[in-house]
N, C-alpha and C. Protein backbone atom coordinates (compact mmCIF):
# COMPACT_ATOMS: atom_id res chain seq x y z
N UNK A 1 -15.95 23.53 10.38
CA UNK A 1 -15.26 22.29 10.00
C UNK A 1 -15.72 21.15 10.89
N UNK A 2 -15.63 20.36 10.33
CA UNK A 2 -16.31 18.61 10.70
C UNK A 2 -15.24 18.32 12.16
N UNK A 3 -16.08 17.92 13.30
CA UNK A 3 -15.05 16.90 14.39
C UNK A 3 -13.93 16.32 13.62
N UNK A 4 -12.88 16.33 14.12
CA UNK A 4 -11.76 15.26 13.72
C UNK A 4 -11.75 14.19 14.58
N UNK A 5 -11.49 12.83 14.18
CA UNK A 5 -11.49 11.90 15.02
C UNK A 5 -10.87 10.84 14.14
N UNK A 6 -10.56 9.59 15.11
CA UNK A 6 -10.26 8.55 14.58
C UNK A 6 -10.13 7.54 15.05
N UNK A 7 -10.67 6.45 14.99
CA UNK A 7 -11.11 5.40 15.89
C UNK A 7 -10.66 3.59 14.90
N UNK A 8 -10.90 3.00 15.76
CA UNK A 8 -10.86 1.36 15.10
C UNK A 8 -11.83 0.05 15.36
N UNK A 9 -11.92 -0.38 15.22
CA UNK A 9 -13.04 -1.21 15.30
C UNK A 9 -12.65 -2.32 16.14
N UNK A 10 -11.29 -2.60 15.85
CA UNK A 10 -11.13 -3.63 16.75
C UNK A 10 -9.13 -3.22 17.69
N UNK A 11 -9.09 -3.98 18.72
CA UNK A 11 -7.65 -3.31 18.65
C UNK A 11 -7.65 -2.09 19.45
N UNK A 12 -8.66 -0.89 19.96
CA UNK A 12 -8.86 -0.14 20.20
C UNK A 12 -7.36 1.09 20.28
N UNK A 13 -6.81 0.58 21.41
CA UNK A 13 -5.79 1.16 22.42
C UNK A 13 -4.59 1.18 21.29
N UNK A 14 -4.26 0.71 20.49
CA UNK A 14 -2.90 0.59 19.52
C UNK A 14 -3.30 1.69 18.41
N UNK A 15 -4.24 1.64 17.82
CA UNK A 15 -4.81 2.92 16.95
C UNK A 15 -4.88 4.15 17.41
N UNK A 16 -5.67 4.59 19.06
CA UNK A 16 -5.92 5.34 19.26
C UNK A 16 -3.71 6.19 19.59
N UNK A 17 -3.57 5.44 19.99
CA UNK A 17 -1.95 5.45 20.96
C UNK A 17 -1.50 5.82 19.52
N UNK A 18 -1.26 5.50 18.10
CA UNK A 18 -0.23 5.50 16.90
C UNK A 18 -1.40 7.28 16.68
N UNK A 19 -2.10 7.23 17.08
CA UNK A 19 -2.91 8.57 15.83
C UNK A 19 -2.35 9.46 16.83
N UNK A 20 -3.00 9.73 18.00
CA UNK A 20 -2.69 11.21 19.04
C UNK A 20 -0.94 10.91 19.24
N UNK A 21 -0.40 10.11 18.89
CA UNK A 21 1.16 10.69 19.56
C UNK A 21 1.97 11.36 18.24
N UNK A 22 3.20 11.98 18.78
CA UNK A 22 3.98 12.61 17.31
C UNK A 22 4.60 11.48 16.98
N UNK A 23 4.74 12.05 15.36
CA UNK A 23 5.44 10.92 14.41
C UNK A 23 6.64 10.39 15.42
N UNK A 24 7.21 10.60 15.88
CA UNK A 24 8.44 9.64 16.55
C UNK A 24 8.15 8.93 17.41
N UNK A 25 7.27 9.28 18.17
CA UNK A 25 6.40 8.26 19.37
C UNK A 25 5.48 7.16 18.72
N UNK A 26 4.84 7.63 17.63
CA UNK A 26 4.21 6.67 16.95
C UNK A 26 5.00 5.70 16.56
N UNK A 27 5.98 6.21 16.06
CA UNK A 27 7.25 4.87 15.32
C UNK A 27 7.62 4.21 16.41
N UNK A 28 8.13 5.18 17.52
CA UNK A 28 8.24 4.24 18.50
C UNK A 28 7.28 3.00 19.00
N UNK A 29 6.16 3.45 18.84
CA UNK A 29 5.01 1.77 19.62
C UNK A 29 4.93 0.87 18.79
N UNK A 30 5.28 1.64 17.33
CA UNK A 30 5.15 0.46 16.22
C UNK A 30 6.61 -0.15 16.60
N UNK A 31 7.78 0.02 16.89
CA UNK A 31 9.10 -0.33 16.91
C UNK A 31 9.23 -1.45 18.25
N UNK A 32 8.54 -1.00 19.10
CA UNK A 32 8.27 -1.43 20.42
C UNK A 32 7.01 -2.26 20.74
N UNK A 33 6.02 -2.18 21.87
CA UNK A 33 5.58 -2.38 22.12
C UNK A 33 4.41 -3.18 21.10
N UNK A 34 3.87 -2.60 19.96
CA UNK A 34 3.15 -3.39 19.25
C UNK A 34 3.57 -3.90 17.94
N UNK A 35 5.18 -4.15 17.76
CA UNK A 35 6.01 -4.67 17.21
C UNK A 35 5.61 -6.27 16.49
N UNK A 36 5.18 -6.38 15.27
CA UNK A 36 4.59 -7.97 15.13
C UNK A 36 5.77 -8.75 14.88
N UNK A 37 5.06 -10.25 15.13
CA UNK A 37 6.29 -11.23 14.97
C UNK A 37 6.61 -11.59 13.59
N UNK A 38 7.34 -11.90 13.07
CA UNK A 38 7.79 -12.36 11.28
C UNK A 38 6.91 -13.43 10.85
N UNK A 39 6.06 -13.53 11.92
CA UNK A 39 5.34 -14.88 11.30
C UNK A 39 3.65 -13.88 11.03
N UNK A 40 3.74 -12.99 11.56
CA UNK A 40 2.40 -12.22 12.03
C UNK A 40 2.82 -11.36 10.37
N UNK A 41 4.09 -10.34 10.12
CA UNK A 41 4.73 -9.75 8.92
C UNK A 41 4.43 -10.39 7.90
N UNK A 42 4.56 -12.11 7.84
CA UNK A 42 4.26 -12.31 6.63
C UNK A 42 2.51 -12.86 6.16
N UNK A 43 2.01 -12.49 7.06
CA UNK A 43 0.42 -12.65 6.36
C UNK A 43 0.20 -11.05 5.82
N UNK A 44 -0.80 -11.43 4.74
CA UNK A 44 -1.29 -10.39 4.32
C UNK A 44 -2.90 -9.80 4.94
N UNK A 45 -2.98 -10.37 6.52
CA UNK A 45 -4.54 -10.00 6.54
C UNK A 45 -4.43 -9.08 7.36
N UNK A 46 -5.14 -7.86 7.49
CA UNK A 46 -5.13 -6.72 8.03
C UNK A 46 -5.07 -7.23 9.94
N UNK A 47 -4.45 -6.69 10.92
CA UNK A 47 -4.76 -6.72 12.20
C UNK A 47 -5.81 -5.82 13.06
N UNK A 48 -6.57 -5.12 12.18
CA UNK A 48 -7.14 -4.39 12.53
C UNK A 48 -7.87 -3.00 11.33
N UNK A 49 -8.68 -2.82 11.34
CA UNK A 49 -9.43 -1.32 10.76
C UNK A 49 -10.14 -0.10 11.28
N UNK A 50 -10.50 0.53 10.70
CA UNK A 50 -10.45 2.00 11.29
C UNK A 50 -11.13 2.82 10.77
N UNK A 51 -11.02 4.00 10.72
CA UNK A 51 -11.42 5.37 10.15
C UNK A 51 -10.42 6.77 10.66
N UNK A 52 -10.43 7.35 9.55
CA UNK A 52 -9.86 8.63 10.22
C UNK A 52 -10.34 9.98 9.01
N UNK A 53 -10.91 10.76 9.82
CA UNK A 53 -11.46 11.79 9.19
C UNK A 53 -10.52 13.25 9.48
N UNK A 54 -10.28 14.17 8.27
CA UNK A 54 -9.39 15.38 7.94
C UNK A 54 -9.21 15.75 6.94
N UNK A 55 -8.02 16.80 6.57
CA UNK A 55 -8.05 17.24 5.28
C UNK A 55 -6.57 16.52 4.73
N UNK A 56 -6.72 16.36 3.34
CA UNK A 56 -5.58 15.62 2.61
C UNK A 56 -4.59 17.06 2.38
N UNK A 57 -3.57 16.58 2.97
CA UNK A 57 -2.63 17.75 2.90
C UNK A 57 -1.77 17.53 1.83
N UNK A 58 -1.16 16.23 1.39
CA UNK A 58 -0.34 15.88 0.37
C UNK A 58 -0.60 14.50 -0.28
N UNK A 59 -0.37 14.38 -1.74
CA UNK A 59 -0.62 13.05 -2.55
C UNK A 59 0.73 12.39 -3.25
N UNK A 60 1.01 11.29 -2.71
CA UNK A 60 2.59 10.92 -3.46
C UNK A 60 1.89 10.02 -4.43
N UNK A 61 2.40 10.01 -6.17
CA UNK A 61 1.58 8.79 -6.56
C UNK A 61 2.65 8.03 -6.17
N UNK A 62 3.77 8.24 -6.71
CA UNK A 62 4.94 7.67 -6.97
C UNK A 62 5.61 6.52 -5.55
N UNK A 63 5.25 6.91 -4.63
CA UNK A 63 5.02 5.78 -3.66
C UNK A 63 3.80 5.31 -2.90
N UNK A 64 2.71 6.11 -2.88
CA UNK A 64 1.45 5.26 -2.68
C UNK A 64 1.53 5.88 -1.68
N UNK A 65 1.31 7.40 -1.66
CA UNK A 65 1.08 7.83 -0.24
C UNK A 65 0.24 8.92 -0.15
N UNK A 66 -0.83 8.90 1.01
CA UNK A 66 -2.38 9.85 1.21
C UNK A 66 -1.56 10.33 2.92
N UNK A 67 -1.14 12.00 2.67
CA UNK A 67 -1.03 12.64 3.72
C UNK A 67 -2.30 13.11 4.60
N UNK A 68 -2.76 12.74 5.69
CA UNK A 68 -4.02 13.25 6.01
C UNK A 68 -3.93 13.74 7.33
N UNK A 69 -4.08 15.27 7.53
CA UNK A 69 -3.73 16.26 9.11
C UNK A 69 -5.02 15.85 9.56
N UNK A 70 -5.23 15.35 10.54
CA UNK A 70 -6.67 15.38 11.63
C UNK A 70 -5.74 15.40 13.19
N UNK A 71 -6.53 17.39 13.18
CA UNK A 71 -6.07 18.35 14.70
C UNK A 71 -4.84 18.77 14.23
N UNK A 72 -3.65 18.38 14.78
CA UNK A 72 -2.58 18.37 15.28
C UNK A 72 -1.64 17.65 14.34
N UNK A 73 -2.21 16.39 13.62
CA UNK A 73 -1.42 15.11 13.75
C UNK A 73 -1.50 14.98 11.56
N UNK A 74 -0.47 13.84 11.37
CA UNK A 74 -0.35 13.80 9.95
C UNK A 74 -0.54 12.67 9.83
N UNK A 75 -1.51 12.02 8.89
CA UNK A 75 -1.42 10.48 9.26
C UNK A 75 -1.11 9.97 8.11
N UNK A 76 -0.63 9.59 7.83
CA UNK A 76 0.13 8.44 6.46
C UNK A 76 -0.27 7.35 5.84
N UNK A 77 -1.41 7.27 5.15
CA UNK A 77 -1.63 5.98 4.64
C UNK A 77 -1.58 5.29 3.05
N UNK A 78 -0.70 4.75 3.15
CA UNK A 78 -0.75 3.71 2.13
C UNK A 78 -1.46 3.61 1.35
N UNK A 79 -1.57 3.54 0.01
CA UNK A 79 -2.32 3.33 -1.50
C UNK A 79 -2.04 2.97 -2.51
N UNK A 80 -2.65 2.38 -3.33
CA UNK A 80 -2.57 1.99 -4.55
C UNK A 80 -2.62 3.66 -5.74
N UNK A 81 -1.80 3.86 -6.43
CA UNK A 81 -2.26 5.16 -7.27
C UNK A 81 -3.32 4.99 -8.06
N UNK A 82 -4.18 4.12 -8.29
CA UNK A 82 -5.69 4.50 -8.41
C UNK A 82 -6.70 5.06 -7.39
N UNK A 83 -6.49 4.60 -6.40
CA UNK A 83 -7.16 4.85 -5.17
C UNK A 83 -6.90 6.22 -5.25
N UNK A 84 -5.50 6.65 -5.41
CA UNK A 84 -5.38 8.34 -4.90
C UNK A 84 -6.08 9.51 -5.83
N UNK A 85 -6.54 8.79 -7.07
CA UNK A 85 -7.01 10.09 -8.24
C UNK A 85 -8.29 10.49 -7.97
N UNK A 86 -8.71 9.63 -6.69
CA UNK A 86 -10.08 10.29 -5.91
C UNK A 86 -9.77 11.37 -5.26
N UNK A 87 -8.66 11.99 -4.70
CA UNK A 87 -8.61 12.77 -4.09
C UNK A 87 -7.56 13.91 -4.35
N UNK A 88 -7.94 14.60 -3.66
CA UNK A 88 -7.13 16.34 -3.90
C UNK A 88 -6.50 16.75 -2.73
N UNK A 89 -5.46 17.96 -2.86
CA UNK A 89 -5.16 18.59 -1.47
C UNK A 89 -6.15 19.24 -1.20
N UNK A 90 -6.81 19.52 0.30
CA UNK A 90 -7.35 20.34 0.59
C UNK A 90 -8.94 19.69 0.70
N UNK A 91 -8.98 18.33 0.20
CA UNK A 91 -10.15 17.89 0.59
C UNK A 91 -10.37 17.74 1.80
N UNK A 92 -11.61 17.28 2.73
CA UNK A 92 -12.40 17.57 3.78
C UNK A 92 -12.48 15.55 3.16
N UNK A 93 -11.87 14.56 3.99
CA UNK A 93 -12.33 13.50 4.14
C UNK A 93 -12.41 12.36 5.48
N UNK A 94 -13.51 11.33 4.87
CA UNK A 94 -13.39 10.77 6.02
C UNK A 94 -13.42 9.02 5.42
N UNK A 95 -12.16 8.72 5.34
CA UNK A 95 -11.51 6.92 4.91
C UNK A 95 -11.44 6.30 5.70
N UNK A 96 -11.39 5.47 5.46
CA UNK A 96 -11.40 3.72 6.18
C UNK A 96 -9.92 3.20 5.84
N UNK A 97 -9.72 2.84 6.82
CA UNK A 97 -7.86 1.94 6.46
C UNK A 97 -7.84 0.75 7.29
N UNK A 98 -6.84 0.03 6.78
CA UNK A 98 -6.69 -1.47 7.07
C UNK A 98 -5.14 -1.40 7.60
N UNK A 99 -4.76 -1.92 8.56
CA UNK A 99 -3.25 -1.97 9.67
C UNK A 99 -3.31 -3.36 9.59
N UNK A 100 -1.88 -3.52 8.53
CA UNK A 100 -1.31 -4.64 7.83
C UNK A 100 0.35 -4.48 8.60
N UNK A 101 0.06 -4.93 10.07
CA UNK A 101 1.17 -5.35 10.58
C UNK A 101 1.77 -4.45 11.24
N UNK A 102 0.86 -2.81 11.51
CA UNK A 102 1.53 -1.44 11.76
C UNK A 102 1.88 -0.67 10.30
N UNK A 103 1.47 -0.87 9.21
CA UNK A 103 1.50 -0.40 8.60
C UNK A 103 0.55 -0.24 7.55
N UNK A 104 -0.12 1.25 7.86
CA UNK A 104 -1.90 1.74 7.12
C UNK A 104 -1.77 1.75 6.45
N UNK A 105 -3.16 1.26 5.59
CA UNK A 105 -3.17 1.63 4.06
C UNK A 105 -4.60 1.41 3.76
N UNK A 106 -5.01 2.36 3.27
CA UNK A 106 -6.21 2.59 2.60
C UNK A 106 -7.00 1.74 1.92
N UNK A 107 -8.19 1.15 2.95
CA UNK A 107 -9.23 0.69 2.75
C UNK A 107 -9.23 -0.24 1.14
N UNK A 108 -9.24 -0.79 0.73
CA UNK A 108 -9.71 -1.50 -0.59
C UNK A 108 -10.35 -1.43 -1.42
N UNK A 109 -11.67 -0.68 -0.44
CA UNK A 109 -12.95 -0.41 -1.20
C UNK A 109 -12.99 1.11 -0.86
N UNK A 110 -11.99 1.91 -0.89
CA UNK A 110 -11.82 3.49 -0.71
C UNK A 110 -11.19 4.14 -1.86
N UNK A 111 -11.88 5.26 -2.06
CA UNK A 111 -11.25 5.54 -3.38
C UNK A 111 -11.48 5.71 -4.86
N UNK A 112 -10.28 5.26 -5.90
CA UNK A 112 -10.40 5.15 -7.19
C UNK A 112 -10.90 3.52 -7.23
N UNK A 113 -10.32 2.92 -8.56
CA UNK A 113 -10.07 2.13 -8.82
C UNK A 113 -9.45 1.13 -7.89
N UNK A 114 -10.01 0.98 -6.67
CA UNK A 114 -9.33 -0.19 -5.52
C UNK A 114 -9.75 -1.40 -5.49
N UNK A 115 -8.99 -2.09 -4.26
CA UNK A 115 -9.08 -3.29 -4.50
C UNK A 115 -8.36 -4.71 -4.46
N UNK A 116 -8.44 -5.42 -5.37
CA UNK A 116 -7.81 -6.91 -5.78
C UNK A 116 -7.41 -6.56 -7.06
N UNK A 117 -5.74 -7.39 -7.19
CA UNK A 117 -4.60 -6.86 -8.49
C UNK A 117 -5.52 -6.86 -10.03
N UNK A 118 -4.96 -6.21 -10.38
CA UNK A 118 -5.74 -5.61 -11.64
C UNK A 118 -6.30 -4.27 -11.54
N UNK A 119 -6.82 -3.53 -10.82
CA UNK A 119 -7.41 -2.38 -10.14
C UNK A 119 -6.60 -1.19 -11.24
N UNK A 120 -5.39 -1.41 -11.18
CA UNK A 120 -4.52 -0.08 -12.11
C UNK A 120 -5.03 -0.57 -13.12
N UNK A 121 -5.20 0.83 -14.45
CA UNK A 121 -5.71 0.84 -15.70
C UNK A 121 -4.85 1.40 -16.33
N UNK A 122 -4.21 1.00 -17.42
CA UNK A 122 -3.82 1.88 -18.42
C UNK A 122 -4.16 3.08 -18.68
N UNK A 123 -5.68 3.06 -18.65
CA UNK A 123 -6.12 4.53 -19.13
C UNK A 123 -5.60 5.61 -18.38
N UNK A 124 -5.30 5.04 -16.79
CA UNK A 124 -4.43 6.47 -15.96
C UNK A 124 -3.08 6.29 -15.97
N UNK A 125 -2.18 4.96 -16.13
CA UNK A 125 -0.80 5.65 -16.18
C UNK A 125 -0.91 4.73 -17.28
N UNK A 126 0.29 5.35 -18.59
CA UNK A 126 -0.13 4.88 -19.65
C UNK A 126 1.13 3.56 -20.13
N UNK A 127 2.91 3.96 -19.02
CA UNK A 127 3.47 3.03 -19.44
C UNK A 127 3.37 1.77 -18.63
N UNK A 128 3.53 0.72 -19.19
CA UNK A 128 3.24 -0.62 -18.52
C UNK A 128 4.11 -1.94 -19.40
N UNK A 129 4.19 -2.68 -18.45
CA UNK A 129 4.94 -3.84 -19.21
C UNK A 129 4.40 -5.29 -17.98
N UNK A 130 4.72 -6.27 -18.57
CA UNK A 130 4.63 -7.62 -17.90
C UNK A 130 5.97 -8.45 -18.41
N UNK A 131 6.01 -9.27 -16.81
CA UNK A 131 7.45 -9.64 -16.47
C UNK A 131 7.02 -10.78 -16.06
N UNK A 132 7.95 -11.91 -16.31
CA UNK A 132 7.93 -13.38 -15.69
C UNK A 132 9.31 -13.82 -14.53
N UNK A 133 8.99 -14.03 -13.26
CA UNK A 133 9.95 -14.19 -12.69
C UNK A 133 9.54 -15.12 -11.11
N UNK A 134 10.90 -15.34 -10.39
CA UNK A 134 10.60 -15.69 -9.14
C UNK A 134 10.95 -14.59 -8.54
N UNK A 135 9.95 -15.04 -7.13
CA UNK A 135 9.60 -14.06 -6.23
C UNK A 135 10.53 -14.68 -5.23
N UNK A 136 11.28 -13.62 -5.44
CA UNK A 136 12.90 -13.54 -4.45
C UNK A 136 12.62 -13.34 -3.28
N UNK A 137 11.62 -12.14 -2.34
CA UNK A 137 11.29 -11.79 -1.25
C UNK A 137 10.46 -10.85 -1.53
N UNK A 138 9.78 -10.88 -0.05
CA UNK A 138 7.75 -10.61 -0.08
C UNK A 138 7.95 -9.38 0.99
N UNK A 139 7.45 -8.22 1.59
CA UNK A 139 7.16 -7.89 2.67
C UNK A 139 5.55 -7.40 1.94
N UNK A 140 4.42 -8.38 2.68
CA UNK A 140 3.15 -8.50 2.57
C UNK A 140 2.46 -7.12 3.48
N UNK A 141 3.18 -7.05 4.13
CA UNK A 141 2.66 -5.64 4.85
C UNK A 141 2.82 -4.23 4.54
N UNK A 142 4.22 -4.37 4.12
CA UNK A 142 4.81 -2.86 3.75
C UNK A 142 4.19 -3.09 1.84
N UNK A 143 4.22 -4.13 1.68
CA UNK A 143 3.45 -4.26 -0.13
C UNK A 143 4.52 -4.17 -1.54
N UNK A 144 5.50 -5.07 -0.46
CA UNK A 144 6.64 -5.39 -1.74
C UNK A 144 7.19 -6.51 -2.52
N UNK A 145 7.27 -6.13 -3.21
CA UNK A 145 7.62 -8.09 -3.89
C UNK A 145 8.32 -7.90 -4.98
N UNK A 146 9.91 -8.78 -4.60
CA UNK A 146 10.96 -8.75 -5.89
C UNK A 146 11.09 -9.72 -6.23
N UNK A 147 11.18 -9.38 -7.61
CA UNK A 147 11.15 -10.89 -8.61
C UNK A 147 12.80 -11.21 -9.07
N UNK A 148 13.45 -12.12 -9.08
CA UNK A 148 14.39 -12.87 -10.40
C UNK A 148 14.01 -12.94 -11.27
N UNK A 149 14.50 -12.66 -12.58
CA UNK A 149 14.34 -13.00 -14.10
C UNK A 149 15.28 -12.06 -14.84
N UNK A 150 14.50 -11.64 -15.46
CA UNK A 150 14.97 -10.40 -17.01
C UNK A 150 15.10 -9.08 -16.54
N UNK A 151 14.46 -8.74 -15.46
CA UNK A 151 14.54 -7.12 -14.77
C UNK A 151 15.84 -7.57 -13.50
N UNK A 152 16.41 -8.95 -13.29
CA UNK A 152 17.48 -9.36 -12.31
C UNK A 152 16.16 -9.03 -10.70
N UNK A 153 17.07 -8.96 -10.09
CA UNK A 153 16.40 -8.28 -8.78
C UNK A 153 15.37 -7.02 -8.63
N UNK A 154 14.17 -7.22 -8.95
CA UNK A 154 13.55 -5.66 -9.52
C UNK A 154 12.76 -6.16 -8.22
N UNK A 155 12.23 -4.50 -7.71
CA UNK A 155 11.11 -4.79 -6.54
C UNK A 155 9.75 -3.95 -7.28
N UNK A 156 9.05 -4.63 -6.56
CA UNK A 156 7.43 -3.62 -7.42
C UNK A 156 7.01 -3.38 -6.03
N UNK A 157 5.86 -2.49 -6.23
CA UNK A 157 5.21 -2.14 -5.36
C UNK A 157 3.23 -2.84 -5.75
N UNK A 158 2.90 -3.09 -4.50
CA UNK A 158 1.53 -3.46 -4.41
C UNK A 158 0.83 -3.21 -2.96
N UNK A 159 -0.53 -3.55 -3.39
CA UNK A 159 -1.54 -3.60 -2.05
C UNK A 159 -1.46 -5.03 -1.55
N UNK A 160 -0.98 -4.98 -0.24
CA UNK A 160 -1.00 -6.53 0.47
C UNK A 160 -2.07 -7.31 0.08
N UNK A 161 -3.53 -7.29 -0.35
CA UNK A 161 -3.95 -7.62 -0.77
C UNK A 161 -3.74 -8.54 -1.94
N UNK A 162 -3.46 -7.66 -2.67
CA UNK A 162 -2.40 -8.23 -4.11
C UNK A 162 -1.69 -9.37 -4.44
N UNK A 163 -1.02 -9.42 -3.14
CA UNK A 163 0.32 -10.33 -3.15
C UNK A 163 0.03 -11.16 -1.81
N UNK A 164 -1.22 -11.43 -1.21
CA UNK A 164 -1.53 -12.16 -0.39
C UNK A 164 -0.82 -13.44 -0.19
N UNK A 165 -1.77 -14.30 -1.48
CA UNK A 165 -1.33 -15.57 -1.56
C UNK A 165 0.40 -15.75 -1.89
N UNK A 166 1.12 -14.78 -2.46
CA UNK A 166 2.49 -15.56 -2.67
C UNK A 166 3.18 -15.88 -1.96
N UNK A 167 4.46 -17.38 -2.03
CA UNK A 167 5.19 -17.15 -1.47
C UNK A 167 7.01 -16.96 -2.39
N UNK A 168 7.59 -17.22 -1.72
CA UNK A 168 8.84 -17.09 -2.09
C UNK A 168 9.76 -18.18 -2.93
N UNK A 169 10.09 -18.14 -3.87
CA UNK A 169 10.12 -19.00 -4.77
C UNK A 169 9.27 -19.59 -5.91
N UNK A 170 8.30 -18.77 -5.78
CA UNK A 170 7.12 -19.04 -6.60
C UNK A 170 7.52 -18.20 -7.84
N UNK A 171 7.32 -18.71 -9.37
CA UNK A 171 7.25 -18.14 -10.78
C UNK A 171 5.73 -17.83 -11.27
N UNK A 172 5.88 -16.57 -11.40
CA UNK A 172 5.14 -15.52 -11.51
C UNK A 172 4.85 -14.98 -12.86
N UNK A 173 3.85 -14.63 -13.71
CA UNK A 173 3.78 -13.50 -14.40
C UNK A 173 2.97 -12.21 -13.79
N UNK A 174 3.47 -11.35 -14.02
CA UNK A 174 3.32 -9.88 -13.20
C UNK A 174 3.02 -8.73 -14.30
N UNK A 175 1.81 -7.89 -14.21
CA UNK A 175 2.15 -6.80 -15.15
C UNK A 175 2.15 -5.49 -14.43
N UNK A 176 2.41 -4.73 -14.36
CA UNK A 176 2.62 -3.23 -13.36
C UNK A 176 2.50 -2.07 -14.63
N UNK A 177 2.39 -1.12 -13.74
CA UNK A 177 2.17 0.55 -14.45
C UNK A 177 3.44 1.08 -13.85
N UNK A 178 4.17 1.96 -14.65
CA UNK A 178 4.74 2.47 -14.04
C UNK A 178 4.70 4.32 -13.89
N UNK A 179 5.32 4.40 -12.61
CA UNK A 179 4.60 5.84 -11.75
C UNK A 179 5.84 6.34 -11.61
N UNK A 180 6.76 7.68 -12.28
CA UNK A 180 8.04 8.06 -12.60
C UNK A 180 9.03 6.89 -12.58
N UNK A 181 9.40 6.55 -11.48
CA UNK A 181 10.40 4.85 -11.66
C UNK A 181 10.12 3.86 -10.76
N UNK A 182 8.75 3.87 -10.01
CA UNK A 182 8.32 2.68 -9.25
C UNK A 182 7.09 2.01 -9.93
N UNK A 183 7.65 0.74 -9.97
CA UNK A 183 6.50 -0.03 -11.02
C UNK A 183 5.53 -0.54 -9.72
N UNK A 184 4.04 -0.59 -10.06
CA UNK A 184 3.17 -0.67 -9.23
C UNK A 184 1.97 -2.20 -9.94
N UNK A 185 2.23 -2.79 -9.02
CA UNK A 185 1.88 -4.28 -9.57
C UNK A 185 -0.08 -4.08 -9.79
N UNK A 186 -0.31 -4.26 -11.40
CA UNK A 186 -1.91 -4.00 -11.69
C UNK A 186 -2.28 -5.73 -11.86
N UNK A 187 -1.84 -6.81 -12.13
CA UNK A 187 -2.05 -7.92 -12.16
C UNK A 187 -1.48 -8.70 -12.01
N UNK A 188 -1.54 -10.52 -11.21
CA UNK A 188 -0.54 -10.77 -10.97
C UNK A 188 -1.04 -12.64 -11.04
N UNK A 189 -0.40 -13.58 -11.54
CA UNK A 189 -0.94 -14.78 -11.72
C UNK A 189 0.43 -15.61 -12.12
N UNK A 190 -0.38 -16.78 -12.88
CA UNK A 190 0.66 -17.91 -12.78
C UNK A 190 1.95 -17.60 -13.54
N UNK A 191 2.79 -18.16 -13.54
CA UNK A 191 3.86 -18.05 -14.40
C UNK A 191 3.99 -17.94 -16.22
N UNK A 192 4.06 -17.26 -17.12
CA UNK A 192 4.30 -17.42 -18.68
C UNK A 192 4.94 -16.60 -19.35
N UNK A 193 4.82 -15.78 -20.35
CA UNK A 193 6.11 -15.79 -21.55
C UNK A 193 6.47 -14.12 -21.59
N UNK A 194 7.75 -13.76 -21.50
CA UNK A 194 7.76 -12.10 -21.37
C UNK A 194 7.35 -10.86 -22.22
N UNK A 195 7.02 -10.07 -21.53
CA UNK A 195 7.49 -9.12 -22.97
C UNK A 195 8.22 -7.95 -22.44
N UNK A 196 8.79 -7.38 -23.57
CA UNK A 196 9.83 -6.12 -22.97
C UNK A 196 9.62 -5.55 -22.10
N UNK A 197 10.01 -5.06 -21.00
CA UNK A 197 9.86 -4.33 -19.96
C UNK A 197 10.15 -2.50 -20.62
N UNK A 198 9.69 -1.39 -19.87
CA UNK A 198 10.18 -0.26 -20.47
C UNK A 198 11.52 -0.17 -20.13
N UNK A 199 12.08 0.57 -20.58
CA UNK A 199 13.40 0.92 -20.60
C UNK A 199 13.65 2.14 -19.18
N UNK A 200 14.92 1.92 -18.48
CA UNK A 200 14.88 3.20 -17.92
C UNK A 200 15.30 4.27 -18.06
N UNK A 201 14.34 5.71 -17.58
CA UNK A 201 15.48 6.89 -18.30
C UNK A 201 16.35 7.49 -17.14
């Protein structure tokens, strides 16, 4: 089996410190010590990138999550569910991720279908709808954004990327896929005219 390792390009000491400690110590430096300010939270530009090479132990589509053991350790990163249909349990990989505030997420150009909004296809999840609304509140890092309108208070999920430019109060048209009951934002632009949203079961 391949060296495990995992390194960053820039930032050094905060990457290396979040990968070798256990999940609670890790939360801790993110909680603490390399804690960003709300002004730092609301940009969407990465603070740093990386690599980390291991095997994919688990795939969430449904929240955008790539489990990856390298040694000892489980590392958690963030995705778009196109990005994840590149990969399997039990693969042998080595990704690139982007630390959007203390919180990883998989490279842009890693993957499926990644990237800038639009990236999700119908052809892999098949229900979808588009919604017109204001954007009630943003977290650009963690990759959330809830709209006002016809869905009331609905939150979607996206790649910070995605939802870079918005801010709050801004009218939106939005179209998303949806992944059991989290809608996952595939395009996203100026404001115009609705159409039904799916229904929930």
């Amino acid at each position: 089996m391949k060296r495990i390792w995992l390194y960053a390009f820039s930032g050094l000491l905060a990457p290396l410190a979040l990968a070798f400690a256990t999940p609670a110590v890790a939360q801790a430096v993110r909680n603490n010590s390399s804690r960003p300010s709300m002004s730092a939270r609301s940009e969407a530009t990465p603070s740093e990138t990386g690599a980390v090479q291991g095997t994919v132990r688990s795939i969430d589509f449904r929240n955008g999550i790539l489990r990856i053991s390298s040694g000892n350790r489980l590392i958690y990163l963030h995705a778009k569910p196109d990005q994840l249909t590149a990969f399997q349990p039990g693969d042998q990989v080595n990704v690139d991720y982007d630390d959007f505030a203390g919180v990883l997420w998989l490279s842009g150009e890693t993957g499926g279908a990644a990237g800038p909004a639009g990236s999700i296809g119908a052809e892999n999840f098949a229900l979808s709808g588009t919604v017109s609304g204001t954007v009630a509140a943003l977290d650009k890092a963690r990759g959330r954004v809830t709209l006002t309108g016809a869905m009331r208070n609905h939150t979607f999920l996206a790649h910070p990327d995605d939802i870079r430019t918005l801010i709050p109060g801004q009218f939106v048209s939005l179209t998303y896929e949806r992944i059991g009951n989290t809608d996952w934002v595939s395009s996203i632009g100026e404001g115009g005219s609705e159409q039904p949203a799916p229904e929930e079961k």
